[in-house]
PDB file of N, CA and C in Angstrom:
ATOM      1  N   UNK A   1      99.348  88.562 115.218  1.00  0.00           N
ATOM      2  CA  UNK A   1      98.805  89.543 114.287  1.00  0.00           C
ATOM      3  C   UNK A   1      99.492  89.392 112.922  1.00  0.00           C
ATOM      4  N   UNK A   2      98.882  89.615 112.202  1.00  0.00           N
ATOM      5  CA  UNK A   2      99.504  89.311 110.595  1.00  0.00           C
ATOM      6  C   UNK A   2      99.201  90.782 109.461  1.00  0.00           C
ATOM      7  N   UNK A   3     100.056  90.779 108.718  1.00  0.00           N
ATOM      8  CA  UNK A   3     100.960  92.406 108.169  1.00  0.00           C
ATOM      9  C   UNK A   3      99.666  92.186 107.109  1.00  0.00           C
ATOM     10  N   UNK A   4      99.532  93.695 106.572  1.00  0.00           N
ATOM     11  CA  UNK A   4      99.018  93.667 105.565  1.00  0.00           C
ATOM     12  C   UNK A   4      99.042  92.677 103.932  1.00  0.00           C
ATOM     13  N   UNK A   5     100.285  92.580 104.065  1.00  0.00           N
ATOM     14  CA  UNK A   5     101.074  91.392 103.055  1.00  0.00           C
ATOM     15  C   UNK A   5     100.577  90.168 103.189  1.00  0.00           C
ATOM     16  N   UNK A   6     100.546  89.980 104.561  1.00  0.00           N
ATOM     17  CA  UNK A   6     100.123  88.247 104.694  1.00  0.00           C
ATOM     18  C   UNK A   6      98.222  88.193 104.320  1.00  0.00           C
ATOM     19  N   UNK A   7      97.780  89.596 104.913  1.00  0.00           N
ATOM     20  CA  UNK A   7      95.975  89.754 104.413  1.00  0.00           C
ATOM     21  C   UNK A   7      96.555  89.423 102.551  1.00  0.00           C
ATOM     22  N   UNK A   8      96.712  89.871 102.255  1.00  0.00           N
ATOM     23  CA  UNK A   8      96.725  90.460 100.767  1.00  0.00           C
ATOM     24  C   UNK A   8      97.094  88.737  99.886  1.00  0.00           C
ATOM     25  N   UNK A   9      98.013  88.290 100.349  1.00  0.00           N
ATOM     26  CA  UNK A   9      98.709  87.107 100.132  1.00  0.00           C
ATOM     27  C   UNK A   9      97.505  86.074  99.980  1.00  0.00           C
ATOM     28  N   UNK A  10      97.236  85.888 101.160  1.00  0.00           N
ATOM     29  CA  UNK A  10      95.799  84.885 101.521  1.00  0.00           C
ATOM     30  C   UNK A  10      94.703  85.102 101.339  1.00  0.00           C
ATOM     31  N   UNK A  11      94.457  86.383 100.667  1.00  0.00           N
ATOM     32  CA  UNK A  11      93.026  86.969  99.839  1.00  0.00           C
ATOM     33  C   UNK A  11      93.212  86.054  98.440  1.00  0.00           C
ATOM     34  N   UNK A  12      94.544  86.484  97.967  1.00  0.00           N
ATOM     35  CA  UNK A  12      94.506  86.037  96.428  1.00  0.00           C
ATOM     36  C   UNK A  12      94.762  84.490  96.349  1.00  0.00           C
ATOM     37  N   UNK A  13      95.073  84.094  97.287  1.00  0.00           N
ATOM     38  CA  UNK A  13      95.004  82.485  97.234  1.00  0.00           C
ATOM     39  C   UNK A  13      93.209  81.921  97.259  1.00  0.00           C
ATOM     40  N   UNK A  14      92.131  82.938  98.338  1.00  0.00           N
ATOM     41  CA  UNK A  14      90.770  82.504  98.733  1.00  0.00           C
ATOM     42  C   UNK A  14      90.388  83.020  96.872  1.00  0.00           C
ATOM     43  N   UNK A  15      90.683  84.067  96.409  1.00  0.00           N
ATOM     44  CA  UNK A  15      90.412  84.010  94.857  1.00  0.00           C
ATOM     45  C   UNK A  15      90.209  83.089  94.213  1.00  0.00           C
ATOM     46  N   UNK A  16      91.956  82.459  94.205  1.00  0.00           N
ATOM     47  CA  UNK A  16      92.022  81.391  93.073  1.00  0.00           C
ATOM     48  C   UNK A  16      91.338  80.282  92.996  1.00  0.00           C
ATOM     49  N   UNK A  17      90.638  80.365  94.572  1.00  0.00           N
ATOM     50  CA  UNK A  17      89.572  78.866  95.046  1.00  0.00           C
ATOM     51  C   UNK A  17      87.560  79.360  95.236  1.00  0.00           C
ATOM     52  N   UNK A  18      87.797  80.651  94.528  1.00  0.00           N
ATOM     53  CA  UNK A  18      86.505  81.577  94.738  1.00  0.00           C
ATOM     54  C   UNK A  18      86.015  81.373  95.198  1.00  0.00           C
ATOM     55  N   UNK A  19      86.479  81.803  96.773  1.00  0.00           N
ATOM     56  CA  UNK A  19      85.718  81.884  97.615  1.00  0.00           C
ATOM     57  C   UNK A  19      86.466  83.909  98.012  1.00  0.00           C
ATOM     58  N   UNK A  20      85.450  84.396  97.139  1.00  0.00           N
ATOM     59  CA  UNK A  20      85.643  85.955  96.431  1.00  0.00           C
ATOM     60  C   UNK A  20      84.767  87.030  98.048  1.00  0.00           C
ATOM     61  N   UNK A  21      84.135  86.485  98.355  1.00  0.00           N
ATOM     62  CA  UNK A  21      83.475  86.805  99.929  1.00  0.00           C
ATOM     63  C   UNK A  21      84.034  87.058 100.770  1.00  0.00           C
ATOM     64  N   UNK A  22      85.184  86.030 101.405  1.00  0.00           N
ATOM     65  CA  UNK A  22      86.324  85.659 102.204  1.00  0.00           C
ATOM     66  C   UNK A  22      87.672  86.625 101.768  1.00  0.00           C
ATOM     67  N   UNK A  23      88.081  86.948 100.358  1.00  0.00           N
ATOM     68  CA  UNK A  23      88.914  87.367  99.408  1.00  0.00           C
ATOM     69  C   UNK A  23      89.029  88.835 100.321  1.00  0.00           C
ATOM     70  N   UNK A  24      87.828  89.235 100.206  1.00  0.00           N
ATOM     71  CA  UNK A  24      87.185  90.626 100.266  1.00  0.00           C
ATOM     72  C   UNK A  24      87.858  91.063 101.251  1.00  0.00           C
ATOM     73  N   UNK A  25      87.327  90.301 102.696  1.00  0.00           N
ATOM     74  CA  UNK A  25      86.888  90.741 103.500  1.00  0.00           C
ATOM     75  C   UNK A  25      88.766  90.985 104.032  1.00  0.00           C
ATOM     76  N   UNK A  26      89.703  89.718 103.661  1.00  0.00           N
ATOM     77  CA  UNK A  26      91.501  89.873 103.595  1.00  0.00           C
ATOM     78  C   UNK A  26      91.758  91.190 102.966  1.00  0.00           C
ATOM     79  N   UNK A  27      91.657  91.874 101.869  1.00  0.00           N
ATOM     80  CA  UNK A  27      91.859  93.012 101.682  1.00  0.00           C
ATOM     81  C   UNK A  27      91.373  94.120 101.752  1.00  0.00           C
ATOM     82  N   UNK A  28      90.254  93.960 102.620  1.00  0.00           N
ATOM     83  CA  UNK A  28      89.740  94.738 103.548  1.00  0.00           C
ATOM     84  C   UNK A  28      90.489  95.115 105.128  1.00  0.00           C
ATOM     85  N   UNK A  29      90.823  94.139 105.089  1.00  0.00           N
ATOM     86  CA  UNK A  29      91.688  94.278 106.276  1.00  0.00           C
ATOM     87  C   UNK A  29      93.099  94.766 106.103  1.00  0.00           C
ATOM     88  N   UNK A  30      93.372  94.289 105.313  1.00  0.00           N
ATOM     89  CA  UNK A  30      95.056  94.631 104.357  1.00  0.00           C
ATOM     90  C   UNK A  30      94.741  96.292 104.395  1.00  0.00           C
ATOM     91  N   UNK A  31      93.690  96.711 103.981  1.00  0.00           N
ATOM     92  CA  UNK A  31      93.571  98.053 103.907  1.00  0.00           C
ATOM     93  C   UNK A  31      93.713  98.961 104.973  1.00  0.00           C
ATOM     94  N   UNK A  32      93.345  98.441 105.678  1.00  0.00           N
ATOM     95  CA  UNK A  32      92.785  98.981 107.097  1.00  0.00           C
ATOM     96  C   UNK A  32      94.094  98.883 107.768  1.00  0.00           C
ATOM     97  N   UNK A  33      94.946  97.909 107.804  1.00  0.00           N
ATOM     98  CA  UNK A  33      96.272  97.948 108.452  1.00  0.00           C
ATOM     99  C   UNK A  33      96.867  98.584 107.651  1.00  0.00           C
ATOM    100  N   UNK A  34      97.370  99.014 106.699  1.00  0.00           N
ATOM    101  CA  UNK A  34      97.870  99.483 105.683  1.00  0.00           C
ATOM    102  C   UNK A  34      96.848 100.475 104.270  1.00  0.00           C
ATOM    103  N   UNK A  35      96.806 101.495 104.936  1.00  0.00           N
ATOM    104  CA  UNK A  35      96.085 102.270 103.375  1.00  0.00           C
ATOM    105  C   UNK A  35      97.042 102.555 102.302  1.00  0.00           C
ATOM    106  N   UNK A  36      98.317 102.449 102.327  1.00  0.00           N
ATOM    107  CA  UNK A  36      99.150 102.476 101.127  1.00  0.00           C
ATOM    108  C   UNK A  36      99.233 101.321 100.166  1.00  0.00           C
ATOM    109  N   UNK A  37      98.092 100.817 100.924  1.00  0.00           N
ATOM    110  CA  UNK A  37      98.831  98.822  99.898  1.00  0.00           C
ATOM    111  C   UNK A  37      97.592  99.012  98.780  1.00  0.00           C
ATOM    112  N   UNK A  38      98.521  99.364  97.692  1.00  0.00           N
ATOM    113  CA  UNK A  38      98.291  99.678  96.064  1.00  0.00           C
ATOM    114  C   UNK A  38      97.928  98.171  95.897  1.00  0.00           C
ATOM    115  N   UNK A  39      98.630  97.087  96.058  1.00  0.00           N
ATOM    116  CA  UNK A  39      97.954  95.673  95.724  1.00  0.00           C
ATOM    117  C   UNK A  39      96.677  95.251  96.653  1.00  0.00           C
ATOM    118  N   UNK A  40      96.260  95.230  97.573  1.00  0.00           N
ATOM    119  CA  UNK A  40      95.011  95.363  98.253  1.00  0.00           C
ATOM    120  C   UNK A  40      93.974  95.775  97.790  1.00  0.00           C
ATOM    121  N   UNK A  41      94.123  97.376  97.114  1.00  0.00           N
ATOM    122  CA  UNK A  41      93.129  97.787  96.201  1.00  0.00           C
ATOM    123  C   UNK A  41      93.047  97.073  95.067  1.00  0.00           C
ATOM    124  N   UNK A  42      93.994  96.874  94.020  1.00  0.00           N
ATOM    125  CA  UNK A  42      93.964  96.421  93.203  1.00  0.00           C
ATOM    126  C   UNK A  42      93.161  94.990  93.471  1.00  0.00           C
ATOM    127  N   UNK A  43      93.306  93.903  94.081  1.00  0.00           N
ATOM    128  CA  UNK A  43      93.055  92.617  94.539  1.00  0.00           C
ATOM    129  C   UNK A  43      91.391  93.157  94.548  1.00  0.00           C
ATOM    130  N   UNK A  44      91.144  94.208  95.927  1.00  0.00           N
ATOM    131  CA  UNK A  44      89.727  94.068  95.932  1.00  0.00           C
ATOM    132  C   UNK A  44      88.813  94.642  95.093  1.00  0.00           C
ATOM    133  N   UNK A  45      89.239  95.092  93.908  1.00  0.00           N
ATOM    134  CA  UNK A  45      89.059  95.874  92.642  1.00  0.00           C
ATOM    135  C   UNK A  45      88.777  95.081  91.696  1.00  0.00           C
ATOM    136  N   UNK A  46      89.139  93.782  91.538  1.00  0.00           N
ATOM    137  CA  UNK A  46      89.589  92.698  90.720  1.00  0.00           C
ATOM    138  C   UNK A  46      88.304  91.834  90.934  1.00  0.00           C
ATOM    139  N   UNK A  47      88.706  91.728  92.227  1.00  0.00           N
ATOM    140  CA  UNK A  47      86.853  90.762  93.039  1.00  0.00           C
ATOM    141  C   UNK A  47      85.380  91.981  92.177  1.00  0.00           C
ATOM    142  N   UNK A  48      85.821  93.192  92.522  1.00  0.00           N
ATOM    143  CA  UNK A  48      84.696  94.103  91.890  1.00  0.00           C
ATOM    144  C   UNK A  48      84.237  93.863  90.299  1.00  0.00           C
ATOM    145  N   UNK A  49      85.203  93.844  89.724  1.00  0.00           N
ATOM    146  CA  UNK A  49      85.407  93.524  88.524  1.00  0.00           C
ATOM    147  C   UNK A  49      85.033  92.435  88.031  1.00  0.00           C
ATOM    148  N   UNK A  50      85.201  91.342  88.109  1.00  0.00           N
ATOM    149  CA  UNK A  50      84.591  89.505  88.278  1.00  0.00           C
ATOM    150  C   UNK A  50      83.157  89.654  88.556  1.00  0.00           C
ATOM    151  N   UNK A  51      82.576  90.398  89.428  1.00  0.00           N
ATOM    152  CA  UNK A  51      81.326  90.174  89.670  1.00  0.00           C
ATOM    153  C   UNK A  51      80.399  91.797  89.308  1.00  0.00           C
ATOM    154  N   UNK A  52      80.975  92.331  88.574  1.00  0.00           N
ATOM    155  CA  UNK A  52      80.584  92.981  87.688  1.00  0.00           C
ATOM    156  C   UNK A  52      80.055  94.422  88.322  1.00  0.00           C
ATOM    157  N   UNK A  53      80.641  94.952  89.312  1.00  0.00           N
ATOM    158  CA  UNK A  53      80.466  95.670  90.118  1.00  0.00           C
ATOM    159  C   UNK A  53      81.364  96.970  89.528  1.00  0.00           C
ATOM    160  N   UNK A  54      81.341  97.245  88.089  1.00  0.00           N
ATOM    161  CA  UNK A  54      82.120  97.854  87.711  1.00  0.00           C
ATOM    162  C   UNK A  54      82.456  99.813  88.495  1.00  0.00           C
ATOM    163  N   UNK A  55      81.757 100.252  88.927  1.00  0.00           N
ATOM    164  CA  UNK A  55      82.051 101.629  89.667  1.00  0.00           C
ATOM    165  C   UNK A  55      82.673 101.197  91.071  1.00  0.00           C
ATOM    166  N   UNK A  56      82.667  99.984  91.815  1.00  0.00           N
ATOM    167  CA  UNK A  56      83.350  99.950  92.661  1.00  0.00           C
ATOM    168  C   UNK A  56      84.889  99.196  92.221  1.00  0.00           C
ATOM    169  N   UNK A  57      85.056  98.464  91.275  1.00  0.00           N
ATOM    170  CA  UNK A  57      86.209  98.206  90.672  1.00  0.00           C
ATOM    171  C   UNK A  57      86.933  99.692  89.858  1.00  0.00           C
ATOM    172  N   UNK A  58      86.303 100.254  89.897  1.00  0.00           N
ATOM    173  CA  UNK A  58      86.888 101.499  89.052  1.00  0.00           C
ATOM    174  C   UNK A  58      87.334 102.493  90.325  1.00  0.00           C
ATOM    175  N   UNK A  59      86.773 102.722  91.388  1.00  0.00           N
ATOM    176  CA  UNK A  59      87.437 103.075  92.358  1.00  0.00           C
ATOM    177  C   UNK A  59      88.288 102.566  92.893  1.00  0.00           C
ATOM    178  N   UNK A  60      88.230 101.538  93.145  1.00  0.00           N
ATOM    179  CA  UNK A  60      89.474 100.620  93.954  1.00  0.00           C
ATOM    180  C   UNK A  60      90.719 100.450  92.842  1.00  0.00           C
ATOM    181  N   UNK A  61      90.670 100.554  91.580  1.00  0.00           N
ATOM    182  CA  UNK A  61      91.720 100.698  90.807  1.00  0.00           C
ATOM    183  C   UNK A  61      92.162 102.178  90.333  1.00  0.00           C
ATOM    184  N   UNK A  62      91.827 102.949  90.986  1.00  0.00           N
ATOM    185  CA  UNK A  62      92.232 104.219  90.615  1.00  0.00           C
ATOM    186  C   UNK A  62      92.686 104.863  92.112  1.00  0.00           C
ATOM    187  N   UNK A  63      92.804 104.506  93.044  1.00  0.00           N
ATOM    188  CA  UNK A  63      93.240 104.062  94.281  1.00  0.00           C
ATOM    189  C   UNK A  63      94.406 103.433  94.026  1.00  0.00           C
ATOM    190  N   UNK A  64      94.546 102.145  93.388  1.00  0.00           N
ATOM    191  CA  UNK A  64      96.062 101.760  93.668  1.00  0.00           C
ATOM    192  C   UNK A  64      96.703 102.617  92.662  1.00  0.00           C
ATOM    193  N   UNK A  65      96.398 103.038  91.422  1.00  0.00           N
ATOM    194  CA  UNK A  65      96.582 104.270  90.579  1.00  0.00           C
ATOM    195  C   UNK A  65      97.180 105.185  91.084  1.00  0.00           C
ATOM    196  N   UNK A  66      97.006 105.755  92.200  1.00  0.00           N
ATOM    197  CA  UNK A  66      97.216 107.297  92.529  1.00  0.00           C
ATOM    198  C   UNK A  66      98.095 106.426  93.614  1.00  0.00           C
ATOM    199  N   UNK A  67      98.139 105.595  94.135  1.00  0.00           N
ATOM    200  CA  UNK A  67      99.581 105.171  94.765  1.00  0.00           C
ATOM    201  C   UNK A  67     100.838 105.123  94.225  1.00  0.00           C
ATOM    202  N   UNK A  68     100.481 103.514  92.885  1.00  0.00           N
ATOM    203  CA  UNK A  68     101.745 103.654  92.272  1.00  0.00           C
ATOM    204  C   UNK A  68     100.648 103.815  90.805  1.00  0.00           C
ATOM    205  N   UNK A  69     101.553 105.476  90.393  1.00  0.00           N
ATOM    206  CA  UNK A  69     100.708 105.953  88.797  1.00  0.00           C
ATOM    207  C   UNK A  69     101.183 104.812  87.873  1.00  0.00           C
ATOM    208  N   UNK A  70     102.992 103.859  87.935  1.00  0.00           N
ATOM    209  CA  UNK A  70     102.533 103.012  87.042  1.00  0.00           C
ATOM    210  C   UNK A  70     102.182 101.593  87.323  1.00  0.00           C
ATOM    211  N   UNK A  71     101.128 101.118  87.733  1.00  0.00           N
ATOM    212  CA  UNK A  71     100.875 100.079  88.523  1.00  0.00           C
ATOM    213  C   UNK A  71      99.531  99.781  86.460  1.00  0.00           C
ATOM    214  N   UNK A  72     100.394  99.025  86.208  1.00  0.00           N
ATOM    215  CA  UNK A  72     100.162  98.810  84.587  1.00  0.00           C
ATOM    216  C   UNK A  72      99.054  97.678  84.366  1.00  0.00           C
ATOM    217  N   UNK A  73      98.860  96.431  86.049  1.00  0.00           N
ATOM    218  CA  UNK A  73      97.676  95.625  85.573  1.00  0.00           C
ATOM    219  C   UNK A  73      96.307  96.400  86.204  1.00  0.00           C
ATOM    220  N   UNK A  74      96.723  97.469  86.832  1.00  0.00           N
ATOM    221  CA  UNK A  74      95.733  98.483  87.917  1.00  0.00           C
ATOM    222  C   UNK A  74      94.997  98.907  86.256  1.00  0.00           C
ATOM    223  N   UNK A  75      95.910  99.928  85.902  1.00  0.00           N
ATOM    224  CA  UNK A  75      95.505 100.481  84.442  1.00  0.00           C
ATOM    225  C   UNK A  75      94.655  99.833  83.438  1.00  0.00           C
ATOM    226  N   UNK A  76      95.658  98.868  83.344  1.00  0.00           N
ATOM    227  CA  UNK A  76      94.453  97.596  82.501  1.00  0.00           C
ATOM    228  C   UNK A  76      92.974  96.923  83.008  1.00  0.00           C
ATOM    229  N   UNK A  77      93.435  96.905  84.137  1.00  0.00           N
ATOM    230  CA  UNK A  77      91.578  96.150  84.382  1.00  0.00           C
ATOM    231  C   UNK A  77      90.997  97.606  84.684  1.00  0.00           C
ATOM    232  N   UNK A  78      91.624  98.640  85.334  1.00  0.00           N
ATOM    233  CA  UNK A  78      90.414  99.668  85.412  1.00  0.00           C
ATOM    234  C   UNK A  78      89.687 100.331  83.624  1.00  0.00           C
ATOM    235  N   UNK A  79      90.616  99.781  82.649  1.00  0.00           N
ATOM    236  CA  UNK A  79      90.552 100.211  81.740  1.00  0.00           C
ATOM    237  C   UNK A  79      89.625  99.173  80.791  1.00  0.00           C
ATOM    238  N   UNK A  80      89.400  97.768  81.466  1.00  0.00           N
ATOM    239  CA  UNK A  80      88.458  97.224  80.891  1.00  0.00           C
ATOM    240  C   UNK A  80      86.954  97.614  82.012  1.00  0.00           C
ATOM    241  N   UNK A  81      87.092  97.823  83.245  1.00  0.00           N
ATOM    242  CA  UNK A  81      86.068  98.175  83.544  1.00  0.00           C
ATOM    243  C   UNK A  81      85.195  99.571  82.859  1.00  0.00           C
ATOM    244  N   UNK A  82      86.362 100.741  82.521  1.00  0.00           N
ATOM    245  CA  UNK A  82      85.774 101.407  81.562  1.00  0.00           C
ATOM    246  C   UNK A  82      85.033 101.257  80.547  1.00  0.00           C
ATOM    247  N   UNK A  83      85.181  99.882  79.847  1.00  0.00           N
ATOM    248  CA  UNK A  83      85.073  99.910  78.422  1.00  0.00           C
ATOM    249  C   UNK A  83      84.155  98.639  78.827  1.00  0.00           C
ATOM    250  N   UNK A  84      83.860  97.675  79.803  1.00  0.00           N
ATOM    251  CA  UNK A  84      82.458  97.051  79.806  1.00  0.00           C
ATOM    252  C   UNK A  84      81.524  97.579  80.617  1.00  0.00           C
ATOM    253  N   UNK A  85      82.054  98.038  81.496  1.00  0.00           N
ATOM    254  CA  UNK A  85      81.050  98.353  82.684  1.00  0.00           C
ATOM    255  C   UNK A  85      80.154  99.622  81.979  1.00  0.00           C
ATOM    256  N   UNK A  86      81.163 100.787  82.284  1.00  0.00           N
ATOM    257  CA  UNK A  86      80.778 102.419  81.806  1.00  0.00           C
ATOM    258  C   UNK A  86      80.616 102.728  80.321  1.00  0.00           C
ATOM    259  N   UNK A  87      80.947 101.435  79.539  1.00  0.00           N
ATOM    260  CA  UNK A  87      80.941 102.030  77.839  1.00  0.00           C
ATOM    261  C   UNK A  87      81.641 103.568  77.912  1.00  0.00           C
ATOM    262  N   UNK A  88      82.277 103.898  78.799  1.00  0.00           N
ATOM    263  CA  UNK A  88      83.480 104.996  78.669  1.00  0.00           C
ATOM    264  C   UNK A  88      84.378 104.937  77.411  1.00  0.00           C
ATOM    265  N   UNK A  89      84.947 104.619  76.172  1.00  0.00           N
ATOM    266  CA  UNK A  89      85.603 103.981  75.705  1.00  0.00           C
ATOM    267  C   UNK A  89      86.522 104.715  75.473  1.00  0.00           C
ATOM    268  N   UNK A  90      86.717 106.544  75.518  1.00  0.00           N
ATOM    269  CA  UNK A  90      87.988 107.367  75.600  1.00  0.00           C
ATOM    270  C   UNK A  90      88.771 106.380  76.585  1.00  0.00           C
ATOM    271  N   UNK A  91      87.958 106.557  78.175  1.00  0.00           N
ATOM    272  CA  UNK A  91      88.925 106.201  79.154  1.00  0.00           C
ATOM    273  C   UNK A  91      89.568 104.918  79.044  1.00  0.00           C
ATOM    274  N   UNK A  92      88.926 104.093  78.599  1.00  0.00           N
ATOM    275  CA  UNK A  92      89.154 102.864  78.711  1.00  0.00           C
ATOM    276  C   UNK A  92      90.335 102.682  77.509  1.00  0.00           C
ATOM    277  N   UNK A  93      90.412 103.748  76.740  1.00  0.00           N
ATOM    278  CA  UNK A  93      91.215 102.893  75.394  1.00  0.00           C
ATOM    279  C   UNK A  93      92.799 103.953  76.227  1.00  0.00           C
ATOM    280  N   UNK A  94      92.599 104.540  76.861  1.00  0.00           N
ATOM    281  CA  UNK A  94      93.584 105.732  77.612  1.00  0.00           C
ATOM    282  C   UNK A  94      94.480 104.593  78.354  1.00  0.00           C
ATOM    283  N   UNK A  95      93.183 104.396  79.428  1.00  0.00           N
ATOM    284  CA  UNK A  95      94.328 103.316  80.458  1.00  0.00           C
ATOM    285  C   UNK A  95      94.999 102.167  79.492  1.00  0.00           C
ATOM    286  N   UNK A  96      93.884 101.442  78.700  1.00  0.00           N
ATOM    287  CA  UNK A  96      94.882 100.195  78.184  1.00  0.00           C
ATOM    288  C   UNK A  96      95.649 100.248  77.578  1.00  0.00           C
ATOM    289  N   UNK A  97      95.916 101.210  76.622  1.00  0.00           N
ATOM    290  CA  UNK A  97      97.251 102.109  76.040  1.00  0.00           C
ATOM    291  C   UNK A  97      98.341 102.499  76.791  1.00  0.00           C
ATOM    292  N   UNK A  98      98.517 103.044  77.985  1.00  0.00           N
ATOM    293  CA  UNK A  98      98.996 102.838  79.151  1.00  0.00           C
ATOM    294  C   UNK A  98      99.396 101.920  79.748  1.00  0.00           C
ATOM    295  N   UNK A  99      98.662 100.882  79.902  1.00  0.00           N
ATOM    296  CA  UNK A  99      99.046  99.796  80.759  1.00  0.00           C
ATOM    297  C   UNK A  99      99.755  98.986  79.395  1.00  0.00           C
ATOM    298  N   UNK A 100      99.242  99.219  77.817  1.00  0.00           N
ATOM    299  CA  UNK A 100     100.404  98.484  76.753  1.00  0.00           C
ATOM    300  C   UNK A 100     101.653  99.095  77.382  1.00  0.00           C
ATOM    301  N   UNK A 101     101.771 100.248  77.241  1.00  0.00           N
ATOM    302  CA  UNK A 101     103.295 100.873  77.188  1.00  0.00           C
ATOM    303  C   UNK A 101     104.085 100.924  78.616  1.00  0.00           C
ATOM    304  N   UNK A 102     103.507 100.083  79.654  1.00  0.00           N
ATOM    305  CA  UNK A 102     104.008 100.065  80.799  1.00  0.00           C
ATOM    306  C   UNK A 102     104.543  98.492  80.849  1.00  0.00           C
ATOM    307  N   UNK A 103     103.816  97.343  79.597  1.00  0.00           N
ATOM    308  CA  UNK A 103     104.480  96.223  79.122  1.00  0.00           C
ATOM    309  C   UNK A 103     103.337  95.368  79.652  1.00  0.00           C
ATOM    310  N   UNK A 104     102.519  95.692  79.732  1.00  0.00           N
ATOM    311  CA  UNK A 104     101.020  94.495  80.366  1.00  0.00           C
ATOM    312  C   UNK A 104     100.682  94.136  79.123  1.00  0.00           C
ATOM    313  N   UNK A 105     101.251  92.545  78.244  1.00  0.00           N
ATOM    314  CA  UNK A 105     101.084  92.547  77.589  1.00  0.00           C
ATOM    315  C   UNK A 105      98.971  92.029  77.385  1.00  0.00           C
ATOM    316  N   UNK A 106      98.111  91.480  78.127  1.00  0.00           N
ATOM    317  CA  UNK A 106      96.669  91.655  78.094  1.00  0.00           C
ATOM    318  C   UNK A 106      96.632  92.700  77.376  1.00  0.00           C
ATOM    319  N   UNK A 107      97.017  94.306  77.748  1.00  0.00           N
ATOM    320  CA  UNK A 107      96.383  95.273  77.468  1.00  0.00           C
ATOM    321  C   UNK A 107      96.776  95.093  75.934  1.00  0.00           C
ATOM    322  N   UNK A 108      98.110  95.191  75.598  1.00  0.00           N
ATOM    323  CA  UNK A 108      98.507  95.034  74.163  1.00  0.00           C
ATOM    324  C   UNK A 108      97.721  94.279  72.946  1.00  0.00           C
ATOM    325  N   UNK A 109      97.589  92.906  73.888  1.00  0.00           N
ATOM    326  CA  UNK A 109      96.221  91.916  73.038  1.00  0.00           C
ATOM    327  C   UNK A 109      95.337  92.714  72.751  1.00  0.00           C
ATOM    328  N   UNK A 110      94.536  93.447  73.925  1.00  0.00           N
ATOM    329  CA  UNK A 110      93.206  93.672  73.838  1.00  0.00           C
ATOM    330  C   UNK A 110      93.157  94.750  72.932  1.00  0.00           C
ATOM    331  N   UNK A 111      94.015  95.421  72.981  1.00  0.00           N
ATOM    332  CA  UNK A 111      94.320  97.048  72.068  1.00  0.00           C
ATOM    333  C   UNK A 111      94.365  96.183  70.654  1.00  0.00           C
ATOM    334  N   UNK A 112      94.957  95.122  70.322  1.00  0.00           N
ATOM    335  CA  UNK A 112      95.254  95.151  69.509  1.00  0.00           C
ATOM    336  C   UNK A 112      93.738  94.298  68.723  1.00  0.00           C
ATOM    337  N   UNK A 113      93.244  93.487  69.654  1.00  0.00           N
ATOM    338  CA  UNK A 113      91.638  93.004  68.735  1.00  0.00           C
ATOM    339  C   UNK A 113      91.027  93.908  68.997  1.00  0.00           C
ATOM    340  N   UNK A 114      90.590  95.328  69.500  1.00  0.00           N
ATOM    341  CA  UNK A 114      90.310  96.836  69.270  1.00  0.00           C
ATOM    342  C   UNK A 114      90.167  97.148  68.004  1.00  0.00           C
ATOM    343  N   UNK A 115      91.844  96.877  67.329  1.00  0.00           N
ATOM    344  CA  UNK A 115      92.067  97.377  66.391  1.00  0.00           C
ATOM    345  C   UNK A 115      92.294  98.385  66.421  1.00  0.00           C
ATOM    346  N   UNK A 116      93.053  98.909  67.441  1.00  0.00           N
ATOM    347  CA  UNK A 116      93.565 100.182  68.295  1.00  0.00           C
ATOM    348  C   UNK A 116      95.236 100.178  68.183  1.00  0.00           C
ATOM    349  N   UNK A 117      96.167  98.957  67.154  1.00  0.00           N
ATOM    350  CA  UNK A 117      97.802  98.871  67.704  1.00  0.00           C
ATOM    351  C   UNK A 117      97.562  99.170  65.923  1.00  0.00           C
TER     352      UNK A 117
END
């Protein structure tokens, strides 16, 4: 049997070779053995996000959110899903401001071609 860690581990490796299907289905399981694993969500939030599934990436990152509140690349991609998916752009300029000052420097870039720094 293998720990939530080792699902989570070998999801983001099936990522980096997109095969995002397979990805899923590892931190799906990661979940299921483990509902505290803030990176699991995040991971299968990320797959949401890539394929443009933005309300289910916005849940699954506000999930690892309310695990760890400063989980700063959680903030940042839920905060670009705000701002492509939902055209939300309060929320979205909230989290990535957040995830700047938590040191994600992406968010800092992106704030900053905003024209938001």
């Amino acid at each position: 049997m293998r720990t939530a860690e080792e699902y989570t581990a070998r999801g983001r490796d099936y990522i980096n070779i997109g095969k995002l299907g397979k990805a899923k289905k590892l931190f799906e399981k990661a979940i299921e053995l483990s509902p505290g694993n803030a990176e699991a969500y995040f991971q299968r939030g990320f797959i949401s996000l890539i394929t443009r599934n933005y309300s289910a990436a916005i849940g699954d990152f506000s999930l690892a959110i309310a695990l760890e509140p400063d989980f700063a690349d959680a903030l940042f991609r839920r905060g670009t899903a705000y701002y492509f998916g939902e055209k939300d752009y309060h929320k979205a300029i909230t989290d990535i401001n957040r995830a700047c000052e938590l040191g994600c420097v992406p968010a800092c870039e992106m704030l900053k071609r905003m024209g938001k720094v």
